[in-house]
N, C-alpha and C. Protein backbone atom coordinates (compact mmCIF):
# COMPACT_ATOMS: atom_id res chain seq x y z
N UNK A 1 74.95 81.99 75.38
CA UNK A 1 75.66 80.75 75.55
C UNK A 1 75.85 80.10 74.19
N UNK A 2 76.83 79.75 73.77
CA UNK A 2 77.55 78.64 72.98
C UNK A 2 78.03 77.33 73.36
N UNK A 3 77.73 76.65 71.99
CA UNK A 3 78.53 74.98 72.30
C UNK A 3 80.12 75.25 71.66
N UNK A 4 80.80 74.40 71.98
CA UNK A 4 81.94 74.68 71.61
C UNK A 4 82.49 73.26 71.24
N UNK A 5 82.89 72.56 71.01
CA UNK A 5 84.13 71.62 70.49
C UNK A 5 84.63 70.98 71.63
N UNK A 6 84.93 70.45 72.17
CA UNK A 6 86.21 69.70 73.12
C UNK A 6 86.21 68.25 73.17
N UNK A 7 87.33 67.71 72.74
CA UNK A 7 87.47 66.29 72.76
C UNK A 7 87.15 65.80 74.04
N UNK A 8 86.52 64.82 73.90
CA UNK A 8 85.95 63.80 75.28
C UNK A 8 87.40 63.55 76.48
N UNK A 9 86.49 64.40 77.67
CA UNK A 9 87.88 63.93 79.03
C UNK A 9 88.20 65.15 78.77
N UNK A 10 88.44 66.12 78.01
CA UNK A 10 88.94 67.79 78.78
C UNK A 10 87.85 68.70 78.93
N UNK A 11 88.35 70.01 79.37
CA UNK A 11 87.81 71.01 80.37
C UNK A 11 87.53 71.71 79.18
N UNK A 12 86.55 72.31 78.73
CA UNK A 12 86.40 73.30 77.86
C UNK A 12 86.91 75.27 78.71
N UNK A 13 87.95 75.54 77.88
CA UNK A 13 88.29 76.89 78.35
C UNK A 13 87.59 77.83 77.70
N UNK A 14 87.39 79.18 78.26
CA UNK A 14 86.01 80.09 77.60
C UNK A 14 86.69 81.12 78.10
N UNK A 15 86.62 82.39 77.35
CA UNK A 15 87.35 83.63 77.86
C UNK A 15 86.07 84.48 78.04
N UNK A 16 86.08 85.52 79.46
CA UNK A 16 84.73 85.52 79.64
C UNK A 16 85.68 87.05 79.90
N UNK A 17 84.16 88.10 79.02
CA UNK A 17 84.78 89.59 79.00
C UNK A 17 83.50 90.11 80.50
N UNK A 18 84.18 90.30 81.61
CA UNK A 18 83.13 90.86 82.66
C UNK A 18 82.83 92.11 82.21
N UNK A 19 81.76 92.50 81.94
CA UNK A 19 81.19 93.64 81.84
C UNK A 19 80.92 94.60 83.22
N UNK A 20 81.36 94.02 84.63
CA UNK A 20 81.25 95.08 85.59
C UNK A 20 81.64 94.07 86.92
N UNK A 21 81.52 95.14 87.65
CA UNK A 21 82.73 95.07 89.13
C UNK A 21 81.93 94.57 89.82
N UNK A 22 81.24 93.82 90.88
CA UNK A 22 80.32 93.42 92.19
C UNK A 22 81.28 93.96 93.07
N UNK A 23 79.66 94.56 93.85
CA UNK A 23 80.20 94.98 94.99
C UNK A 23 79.19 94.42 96.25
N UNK A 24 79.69 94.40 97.20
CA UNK A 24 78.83 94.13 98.04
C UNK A 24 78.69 95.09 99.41
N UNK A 25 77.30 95.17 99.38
CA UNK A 25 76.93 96.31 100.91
C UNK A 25 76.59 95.45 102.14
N UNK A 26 76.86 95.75 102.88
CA UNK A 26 76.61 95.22 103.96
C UNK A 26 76.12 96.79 104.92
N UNK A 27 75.01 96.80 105.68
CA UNK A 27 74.67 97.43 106.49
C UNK A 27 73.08 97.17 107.73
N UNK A 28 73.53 97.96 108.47
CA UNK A 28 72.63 97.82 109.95
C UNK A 28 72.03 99.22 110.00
N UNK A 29 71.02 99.05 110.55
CA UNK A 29 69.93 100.07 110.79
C UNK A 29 69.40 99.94 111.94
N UNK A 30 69.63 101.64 113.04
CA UNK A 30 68.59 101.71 114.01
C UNK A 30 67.47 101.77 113.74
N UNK A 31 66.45 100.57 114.05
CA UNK A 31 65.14 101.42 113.48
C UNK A 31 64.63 102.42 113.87
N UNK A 32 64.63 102.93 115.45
CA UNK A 32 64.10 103.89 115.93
C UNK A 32 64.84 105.23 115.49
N UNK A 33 66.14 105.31 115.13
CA UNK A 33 67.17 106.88 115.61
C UNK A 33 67.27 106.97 113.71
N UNK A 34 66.99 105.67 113.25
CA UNK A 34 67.43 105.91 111.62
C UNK A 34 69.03 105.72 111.37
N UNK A 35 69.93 105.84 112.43
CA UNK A 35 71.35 105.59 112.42
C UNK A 35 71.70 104.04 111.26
N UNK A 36 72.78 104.67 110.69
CA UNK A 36 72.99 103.55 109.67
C UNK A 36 74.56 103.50 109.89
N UNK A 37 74.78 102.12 109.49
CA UNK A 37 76.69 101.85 109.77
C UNK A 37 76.79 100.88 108.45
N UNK A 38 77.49 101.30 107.66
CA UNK A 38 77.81 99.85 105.97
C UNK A 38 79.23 100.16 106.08
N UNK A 39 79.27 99.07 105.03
CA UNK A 39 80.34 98.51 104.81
C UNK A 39 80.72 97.83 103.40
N UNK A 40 81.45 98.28 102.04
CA UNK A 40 81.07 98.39 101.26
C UNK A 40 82.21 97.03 100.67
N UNK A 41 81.88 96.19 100.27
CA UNK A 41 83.12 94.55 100.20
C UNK A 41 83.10 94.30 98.80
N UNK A 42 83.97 94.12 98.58
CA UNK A 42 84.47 93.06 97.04
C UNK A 42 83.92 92.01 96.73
N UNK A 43 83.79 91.03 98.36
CA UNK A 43 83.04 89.36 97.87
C UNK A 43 82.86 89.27 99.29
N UNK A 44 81.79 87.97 99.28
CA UNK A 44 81.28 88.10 100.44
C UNK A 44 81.90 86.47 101.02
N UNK A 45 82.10 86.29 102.01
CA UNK A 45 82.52 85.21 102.68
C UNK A 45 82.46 85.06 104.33
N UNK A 46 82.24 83.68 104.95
CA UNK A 46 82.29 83.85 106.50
C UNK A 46 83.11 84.66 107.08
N UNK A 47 84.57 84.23 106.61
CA UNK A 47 85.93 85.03 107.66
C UNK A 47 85.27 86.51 107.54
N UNK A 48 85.27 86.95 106.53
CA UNK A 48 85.19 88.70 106.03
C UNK A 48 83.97 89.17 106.64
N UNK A 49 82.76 88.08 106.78
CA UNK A 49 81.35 88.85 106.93
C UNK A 49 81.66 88.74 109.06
N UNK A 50 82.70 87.74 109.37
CA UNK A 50 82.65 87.94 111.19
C UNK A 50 83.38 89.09 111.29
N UNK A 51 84.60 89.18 110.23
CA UNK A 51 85.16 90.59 110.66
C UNK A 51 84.21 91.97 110.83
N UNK A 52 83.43 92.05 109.76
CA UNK A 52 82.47 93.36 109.80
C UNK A 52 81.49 92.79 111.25
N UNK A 53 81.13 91.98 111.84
CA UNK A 53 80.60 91.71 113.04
C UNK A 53 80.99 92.21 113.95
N UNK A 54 82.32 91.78 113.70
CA UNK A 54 83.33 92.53 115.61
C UNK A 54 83.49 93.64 115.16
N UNK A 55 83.75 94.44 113.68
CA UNK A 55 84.08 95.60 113.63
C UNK A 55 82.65 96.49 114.35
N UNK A 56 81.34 96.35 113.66
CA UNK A 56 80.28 96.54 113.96
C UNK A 56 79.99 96.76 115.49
N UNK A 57 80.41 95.17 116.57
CA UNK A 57 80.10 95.14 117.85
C UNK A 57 81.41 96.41 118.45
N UNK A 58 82.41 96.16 118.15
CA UNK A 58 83.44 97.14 118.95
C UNK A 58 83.21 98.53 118.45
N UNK A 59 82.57 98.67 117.21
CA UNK A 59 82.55 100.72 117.33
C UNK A 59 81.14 100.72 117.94
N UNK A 60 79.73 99.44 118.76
CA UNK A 60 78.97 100.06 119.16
C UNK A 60 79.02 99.57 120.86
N UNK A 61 80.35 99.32 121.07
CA UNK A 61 80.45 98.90 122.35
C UNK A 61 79.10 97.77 123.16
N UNK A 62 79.36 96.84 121.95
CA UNK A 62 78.69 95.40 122.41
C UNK A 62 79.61 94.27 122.60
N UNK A 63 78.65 93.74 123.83
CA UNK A 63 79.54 92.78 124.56
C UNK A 63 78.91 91.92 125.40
N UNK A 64 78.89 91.45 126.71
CA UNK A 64 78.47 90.79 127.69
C UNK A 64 77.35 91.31 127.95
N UNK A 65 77.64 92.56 128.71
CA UNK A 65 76.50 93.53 128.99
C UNK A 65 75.49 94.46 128.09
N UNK A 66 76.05 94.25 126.73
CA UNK A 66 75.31 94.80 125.98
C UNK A 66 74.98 93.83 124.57
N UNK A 67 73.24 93.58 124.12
CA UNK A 67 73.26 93.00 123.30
C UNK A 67 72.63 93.58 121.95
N UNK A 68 72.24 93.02 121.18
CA UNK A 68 71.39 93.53 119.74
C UNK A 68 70.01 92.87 119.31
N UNK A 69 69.71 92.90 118.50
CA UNK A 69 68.82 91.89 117.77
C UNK A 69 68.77 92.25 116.38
């Protein structure tokens, strides 16, 4: 980190070199069978993390009658 200069009342701008990509995993585990299901994301957020939910519940045919923990 550096101080930098900026007249009083503006935004100091900083050019920032990312040295690497985030990724994010998302995954579920049977504990008993060892079965694993991921899902490998860019950034993590509500909308994106319910989508992998229903994606999750509809390829394991959960629903009313069927639940998780």
């Amino acid at each position: 980190m550096r101080r930098i200069y900026v007249p009083e009342g503006e935004t100091p701008i900083a050019n920032v070199n990312w040295r690497f990509k985030w990724l994010w995993l998302y995954g579920f585990l049977h504990p008993q069978t060892g079965e694993t299901y991921w899902w490998i994301l860019p950034y993590v957020n509500t909308q994106l993390f319910n989508q992998v939910l229903a994606d999750f519940a509809c390829e394991f045919g959960l629903g009313v009658n069927k639940h998780i923990l």
